[in-house]
PDB file of N, CA and C in Angstrom:
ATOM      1  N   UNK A   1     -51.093  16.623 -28.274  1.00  0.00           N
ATOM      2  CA  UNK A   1     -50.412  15.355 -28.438  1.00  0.00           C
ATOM      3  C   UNK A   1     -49.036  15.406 -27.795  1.00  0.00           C
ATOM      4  N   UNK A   2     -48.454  13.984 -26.931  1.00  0.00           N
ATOM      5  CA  UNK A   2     -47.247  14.557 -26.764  1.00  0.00           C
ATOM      6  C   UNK A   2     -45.921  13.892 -27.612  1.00  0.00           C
ATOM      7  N   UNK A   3     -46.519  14.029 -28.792  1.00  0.00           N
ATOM      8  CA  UNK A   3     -45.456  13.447 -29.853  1.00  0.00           C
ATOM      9  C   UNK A   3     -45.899  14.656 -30.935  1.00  0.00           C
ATOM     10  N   UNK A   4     -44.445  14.561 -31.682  1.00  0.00           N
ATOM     11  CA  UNK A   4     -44.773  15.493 -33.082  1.00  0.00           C
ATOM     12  C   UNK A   4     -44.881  14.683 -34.519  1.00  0.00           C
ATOM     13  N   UNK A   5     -45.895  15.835 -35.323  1.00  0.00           N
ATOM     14  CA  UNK A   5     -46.267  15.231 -36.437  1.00  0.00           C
ATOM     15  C   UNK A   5     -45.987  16.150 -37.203  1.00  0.00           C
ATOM     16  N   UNK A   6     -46.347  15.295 -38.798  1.00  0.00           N
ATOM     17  CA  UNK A   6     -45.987  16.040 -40.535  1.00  0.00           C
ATOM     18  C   UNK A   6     -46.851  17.432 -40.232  1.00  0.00           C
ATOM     19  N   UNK A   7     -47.804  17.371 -39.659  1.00  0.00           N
ATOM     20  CA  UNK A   7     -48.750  18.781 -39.425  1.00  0.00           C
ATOM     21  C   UNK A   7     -48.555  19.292 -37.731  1.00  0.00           C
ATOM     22  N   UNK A   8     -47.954  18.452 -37.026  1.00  0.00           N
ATOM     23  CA  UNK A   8     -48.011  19.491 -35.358  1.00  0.00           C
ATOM     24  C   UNK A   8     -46.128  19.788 -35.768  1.00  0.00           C
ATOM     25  N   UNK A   9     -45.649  20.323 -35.539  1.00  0.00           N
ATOM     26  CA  UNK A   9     -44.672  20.836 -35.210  1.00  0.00           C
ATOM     27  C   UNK A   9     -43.429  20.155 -34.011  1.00  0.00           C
ATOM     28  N   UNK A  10     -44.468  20.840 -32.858  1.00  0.00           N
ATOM     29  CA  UNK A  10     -44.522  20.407 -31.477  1.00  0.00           C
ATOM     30  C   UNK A  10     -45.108  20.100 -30.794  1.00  0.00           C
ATOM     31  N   UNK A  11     -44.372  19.352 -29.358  1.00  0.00           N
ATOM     32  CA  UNK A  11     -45.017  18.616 -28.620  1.00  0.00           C
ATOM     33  C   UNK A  11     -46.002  20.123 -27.952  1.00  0.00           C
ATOM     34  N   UNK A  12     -47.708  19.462 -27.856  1.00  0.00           N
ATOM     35  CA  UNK A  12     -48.391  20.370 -27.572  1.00  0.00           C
ATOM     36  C   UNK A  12     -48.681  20.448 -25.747  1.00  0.00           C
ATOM     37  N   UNK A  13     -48.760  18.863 -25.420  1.00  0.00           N
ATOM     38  CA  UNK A  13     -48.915  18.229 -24.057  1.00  0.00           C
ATOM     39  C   UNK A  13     -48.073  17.573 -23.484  1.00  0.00           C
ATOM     40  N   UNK A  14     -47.563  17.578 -22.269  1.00  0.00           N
ATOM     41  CA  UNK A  14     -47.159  16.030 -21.795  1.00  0.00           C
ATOM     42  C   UNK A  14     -47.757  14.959 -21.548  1.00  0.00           C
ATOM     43  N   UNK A  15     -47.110  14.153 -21.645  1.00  0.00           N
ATOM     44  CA  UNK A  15     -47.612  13.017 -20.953  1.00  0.00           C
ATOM     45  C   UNK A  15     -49.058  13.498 -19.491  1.00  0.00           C
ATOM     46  N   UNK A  16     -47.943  14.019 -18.602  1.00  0.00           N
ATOM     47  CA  UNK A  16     -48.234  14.378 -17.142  1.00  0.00           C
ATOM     48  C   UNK A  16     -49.234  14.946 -17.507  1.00  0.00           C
ATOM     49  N   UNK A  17     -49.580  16.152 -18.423  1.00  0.00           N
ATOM     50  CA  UNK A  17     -50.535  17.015 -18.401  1.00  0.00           C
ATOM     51  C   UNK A  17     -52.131  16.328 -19.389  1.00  0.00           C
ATOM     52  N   UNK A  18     -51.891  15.877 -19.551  1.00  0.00           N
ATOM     53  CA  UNK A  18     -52.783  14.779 -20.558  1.00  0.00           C
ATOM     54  C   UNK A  18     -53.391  13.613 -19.434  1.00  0.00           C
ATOM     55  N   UNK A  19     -52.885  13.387 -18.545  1.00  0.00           N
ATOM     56  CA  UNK A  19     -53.210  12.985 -17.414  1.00  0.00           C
ATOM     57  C   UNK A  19     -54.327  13.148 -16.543  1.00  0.00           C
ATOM     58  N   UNK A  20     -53.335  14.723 -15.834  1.00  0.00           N
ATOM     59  CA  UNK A  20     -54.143  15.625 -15.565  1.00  0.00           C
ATOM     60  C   UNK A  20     -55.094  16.241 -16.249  1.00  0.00           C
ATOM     61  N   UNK A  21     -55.649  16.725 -17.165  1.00  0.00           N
ATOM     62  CA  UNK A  21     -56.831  16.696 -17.861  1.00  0.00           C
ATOM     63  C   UNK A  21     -57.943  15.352 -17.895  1.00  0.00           C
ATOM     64  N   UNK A  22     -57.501  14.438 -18.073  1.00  0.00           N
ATOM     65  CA  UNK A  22     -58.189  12.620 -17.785  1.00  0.00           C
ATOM     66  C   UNK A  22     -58.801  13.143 -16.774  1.00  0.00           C
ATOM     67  N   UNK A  23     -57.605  13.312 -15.122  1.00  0.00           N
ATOM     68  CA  UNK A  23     -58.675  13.047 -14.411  1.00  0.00           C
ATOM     69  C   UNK A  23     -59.567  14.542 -13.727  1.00  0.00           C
ATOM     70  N   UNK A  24     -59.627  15.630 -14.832  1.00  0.00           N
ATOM     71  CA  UNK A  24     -60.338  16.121 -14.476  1.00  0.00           C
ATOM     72  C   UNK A  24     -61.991  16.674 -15.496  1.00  0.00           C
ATOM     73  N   UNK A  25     -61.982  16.132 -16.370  1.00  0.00           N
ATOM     74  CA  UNK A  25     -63.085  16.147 -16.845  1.00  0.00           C
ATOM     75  C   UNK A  25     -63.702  15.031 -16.891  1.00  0.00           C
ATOM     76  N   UNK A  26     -65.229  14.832 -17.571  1.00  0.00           N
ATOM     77  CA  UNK A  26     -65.820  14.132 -17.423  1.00  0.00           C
ATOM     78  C   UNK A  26     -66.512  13.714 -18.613  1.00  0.00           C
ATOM     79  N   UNK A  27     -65.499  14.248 -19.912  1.00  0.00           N
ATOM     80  CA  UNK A  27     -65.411  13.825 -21.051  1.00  0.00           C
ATOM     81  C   UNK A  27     -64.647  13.410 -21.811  1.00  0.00           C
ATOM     82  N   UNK A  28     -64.654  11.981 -22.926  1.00  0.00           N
ATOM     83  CA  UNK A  28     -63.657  11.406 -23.277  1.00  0.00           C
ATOM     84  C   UNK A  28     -62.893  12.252 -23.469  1.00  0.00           C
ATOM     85  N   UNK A  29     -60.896  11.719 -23.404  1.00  0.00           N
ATOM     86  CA  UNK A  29     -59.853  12.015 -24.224  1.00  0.00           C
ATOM     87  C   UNK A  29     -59.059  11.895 -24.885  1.00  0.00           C
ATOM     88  N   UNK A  30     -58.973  12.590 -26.009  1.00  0.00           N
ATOM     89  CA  UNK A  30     -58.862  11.698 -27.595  1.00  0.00           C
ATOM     90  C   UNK A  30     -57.360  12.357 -27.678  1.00  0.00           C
ATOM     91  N   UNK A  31     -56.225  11.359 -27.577  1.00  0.00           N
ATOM     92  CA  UNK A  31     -54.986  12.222 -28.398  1.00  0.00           C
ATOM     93  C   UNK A  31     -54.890  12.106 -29.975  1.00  0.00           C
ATOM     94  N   UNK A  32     -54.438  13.607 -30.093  1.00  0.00           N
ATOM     95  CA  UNK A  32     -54.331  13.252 -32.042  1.00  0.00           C
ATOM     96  C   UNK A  32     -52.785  14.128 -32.298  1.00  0.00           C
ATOM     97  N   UNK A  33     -52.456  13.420 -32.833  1.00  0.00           N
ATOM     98  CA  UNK A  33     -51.034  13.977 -33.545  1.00  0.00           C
ATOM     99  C   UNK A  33     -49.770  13.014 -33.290  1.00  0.00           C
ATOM    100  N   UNK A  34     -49.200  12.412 -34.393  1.00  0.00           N
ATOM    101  CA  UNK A  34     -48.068  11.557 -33.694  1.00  0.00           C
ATOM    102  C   UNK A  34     -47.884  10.393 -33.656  1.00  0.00           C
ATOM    103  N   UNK A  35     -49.111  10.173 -33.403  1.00  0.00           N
ATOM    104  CA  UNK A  35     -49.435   8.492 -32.435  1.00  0.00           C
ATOM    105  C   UNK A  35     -49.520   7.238 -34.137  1.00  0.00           C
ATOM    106  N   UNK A  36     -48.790   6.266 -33.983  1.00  0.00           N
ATOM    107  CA  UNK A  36     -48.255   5.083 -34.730  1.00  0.00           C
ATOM    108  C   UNK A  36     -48.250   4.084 -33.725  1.00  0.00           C
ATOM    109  N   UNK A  37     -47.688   2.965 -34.512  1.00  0.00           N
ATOM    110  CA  UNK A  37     -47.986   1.684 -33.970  1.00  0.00           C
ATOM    111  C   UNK A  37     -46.847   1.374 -33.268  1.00  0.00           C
ATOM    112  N   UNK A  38     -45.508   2.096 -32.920  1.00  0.00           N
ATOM    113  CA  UNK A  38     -44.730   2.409 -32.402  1.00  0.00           C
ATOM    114  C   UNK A  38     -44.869   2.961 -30.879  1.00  0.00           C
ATOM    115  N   UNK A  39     -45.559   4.084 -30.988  1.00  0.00           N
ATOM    116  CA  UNK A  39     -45.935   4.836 -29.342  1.00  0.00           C
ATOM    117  C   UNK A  39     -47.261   4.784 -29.102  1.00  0.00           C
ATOM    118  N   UNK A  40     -48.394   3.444 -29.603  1.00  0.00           N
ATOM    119  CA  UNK A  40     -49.635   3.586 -28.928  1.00  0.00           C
ATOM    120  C   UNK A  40     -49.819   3.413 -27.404  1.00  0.00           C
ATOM    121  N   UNK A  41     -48.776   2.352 -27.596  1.00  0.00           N
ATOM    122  CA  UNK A  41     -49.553   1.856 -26.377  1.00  0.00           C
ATOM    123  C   UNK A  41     -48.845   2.327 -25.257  1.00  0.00           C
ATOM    124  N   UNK A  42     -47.448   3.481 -25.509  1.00  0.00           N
ATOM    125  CA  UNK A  42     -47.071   4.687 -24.642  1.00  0.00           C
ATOM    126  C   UNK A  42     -48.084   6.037 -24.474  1.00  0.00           C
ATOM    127  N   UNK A  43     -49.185   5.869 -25.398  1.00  0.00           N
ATOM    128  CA  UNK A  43     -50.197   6.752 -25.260  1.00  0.00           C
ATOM    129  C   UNK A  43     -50.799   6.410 -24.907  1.00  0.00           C
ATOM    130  N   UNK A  44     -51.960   4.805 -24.593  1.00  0.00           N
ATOM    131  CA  UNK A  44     -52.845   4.396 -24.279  1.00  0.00           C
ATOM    132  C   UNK A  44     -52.648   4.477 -22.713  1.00  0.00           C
ATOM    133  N   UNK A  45     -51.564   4.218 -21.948  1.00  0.00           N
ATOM    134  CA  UNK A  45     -51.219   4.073 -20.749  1.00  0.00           C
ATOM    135  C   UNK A  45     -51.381   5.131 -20.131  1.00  0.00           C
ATOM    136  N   UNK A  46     -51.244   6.248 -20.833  1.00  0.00           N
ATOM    137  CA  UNK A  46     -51.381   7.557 -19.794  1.00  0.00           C
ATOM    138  C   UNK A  46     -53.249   7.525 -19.123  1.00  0.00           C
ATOM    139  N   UNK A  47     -54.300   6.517 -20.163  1.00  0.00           N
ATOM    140  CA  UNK A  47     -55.079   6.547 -19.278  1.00  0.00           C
ATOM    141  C   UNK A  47     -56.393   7.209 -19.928  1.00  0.00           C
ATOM    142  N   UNK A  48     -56.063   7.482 -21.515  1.00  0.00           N
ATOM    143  CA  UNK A  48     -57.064   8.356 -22.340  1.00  0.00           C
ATOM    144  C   UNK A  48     -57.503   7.397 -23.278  1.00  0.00           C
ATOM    145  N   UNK A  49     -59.132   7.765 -23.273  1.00  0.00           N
ATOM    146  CA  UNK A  49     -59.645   6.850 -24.043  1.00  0.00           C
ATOM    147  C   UNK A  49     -59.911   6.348 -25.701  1.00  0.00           C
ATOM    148  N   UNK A  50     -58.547   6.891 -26.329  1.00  0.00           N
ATOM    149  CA  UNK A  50     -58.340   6.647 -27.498  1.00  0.00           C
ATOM    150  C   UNK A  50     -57.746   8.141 -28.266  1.00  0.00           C
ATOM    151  N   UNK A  51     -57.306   7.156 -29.317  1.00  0.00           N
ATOM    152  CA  UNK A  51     -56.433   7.687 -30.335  1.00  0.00           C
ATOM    153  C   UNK A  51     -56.959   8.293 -31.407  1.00  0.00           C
ATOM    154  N   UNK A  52     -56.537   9.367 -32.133  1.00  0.00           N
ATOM    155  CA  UNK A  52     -57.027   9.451 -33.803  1.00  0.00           C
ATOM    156  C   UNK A  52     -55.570   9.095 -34.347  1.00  0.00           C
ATOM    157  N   UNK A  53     -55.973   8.310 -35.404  1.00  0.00           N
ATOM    158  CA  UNK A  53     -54.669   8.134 -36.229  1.00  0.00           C
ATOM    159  C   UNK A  53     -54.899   8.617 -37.584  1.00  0.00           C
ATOM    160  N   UNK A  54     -54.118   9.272 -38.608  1.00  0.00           N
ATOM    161  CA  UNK A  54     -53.662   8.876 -39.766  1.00  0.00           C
ATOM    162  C   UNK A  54     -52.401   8.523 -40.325  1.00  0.00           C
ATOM    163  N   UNK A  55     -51.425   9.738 -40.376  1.00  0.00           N
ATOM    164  CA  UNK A  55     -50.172   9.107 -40.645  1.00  0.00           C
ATOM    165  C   UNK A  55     -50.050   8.039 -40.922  1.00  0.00           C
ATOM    166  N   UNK A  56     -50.104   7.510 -39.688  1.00  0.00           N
ATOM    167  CA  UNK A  56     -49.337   5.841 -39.575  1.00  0.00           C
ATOM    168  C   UNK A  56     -50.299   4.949 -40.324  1.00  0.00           C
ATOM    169  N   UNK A  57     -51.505   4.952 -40.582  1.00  0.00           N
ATOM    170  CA  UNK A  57     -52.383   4.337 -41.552  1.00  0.00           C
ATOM    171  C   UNK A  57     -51.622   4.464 -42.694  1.00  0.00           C
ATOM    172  N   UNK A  58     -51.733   5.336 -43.345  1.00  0.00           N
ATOM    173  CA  UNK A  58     -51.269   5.819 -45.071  1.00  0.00           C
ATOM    174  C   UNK A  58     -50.305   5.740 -45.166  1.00  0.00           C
ATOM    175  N   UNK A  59     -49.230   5.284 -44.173  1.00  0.00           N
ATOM    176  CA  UNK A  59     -47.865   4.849 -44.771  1.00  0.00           C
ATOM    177  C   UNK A  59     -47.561   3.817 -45.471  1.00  0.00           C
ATOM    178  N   UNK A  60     -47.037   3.629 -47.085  1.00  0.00           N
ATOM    179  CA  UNK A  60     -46.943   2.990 -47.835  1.00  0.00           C
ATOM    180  C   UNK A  60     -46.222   1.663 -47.192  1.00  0.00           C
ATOM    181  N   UNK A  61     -46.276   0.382 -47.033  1.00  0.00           N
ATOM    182  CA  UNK A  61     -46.735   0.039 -48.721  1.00  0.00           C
ATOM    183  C   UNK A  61     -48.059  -0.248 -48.538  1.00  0.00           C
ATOM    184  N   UNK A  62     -48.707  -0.757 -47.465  1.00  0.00           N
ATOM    185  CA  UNK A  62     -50.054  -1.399 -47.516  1.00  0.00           C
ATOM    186  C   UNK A  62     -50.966  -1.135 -46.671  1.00  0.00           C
ATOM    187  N   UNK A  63     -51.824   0.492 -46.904  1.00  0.00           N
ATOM    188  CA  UNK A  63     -52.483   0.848 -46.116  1.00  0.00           C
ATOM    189  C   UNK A  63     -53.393  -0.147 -45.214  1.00  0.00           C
ATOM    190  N   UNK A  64     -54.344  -0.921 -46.204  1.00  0.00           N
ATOM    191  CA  UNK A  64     -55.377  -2.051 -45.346  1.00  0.00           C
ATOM    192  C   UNK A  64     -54.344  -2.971 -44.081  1.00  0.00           C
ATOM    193  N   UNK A  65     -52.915  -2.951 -44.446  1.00  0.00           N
ATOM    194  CA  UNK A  65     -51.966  -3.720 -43.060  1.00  0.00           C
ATOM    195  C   UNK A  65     -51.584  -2.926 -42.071  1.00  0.00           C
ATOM    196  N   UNK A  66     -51.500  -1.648 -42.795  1.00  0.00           N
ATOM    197  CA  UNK A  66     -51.155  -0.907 -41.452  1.00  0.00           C
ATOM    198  C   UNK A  66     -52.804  -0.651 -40.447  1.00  0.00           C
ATOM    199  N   UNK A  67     -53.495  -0.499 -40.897  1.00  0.00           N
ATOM    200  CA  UNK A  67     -54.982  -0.576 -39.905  1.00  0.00           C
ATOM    201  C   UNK A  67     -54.846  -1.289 -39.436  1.00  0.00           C
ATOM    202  N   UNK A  68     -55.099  -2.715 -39.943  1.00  0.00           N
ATOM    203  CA  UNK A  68     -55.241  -3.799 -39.103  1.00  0.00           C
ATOM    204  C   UNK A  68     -54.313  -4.057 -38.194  1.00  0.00           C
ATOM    205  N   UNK A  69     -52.821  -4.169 -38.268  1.00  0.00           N
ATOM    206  CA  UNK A  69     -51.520  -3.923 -37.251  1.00  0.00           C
ATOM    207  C   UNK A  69     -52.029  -3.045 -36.240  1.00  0.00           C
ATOM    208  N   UNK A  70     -52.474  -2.105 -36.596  1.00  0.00           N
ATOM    209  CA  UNK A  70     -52.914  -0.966 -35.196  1.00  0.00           C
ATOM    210  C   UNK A  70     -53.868  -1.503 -34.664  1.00  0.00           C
ATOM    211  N   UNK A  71     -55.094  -1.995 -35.276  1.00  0.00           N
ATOM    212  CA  UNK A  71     -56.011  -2.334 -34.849  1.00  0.00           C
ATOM    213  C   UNK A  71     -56.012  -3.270 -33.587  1.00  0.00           C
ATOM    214  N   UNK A  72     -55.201  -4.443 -34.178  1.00  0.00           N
ATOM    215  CA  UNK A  72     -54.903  -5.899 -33.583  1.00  0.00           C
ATOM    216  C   UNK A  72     -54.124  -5.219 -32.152  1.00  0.00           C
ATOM    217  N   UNK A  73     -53.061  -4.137 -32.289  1.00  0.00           N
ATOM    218  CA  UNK A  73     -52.253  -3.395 -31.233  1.00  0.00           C
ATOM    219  C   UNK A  73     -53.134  -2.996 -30.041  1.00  0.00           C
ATOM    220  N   UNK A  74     -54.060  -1.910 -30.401  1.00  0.00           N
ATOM    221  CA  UNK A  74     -54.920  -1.299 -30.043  1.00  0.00           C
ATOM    222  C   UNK A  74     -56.307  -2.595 -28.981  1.00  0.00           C
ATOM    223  N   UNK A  75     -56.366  -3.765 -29.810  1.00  0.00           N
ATOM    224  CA  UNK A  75     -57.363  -4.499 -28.864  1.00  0.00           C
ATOM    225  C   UNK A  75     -56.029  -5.303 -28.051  1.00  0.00           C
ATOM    226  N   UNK A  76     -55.429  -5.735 -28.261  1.00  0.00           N
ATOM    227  CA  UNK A  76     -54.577  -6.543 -27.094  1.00  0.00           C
ATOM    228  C   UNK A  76     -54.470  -5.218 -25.873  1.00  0.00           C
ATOM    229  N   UNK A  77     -53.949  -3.897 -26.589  1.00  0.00           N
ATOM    230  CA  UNK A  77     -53.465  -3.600 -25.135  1.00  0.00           C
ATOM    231  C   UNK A  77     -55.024  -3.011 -24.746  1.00  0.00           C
ATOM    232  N   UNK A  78     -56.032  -3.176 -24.840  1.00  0.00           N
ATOM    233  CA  UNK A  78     -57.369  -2.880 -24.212  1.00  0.00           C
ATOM    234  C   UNK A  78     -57.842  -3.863 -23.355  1.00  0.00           C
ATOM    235  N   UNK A  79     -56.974  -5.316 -23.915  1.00  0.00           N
ATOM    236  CA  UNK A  79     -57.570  -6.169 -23.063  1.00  0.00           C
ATOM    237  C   UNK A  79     -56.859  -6.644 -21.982  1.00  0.00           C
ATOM    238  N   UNK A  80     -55.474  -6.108 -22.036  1.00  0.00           N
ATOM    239  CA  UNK A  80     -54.471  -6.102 -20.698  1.00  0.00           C
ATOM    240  C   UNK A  80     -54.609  -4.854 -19.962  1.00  0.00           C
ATOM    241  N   UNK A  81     -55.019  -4.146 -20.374  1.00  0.00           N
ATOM    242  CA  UNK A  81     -55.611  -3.075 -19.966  1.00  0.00           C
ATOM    243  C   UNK A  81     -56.140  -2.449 -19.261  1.00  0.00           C
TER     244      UNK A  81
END
């Protein structure tokens, strides 16, 4: 991931290198660690085909709003995309 989380520490990837991996395999790439409704769509841009989230789900006060906020995030920038 190239953001840090309650469980990563540190940044594990860059941007650049998360990239480079995209375009060299020929299997999806999933970033996990970090990623909120804040830096998705600085993650979505590098070009990988999705996110794992929790954190940013289970942050109080209203888990079922924070999904859907990401969610709603997550299809706009798919469809400018």
């Amino acid at each position: 991931s190239p953001f840090v989380s309650k469980t990563k520490d540190k940044i594990m990837l860059k941007p650049s290198e998360i990239r480079e991996i995209k375009q060299n395999v020929d299997i999806p790439v999933i970033v996990v660690g970090g990623v909120n409704l804040d830096n998705v769509e600085q993650v979505l841009s590098i070009g990988i085909d999705g996110v794992a989230v929790h954190q940013a789900l289970f942050e109080p006060p209203d888990i079922e709003q924070n999904v859907r906020r990401l969610g709603v995030k997550i299809s706009k920038l798919r469809e400018t995309g």
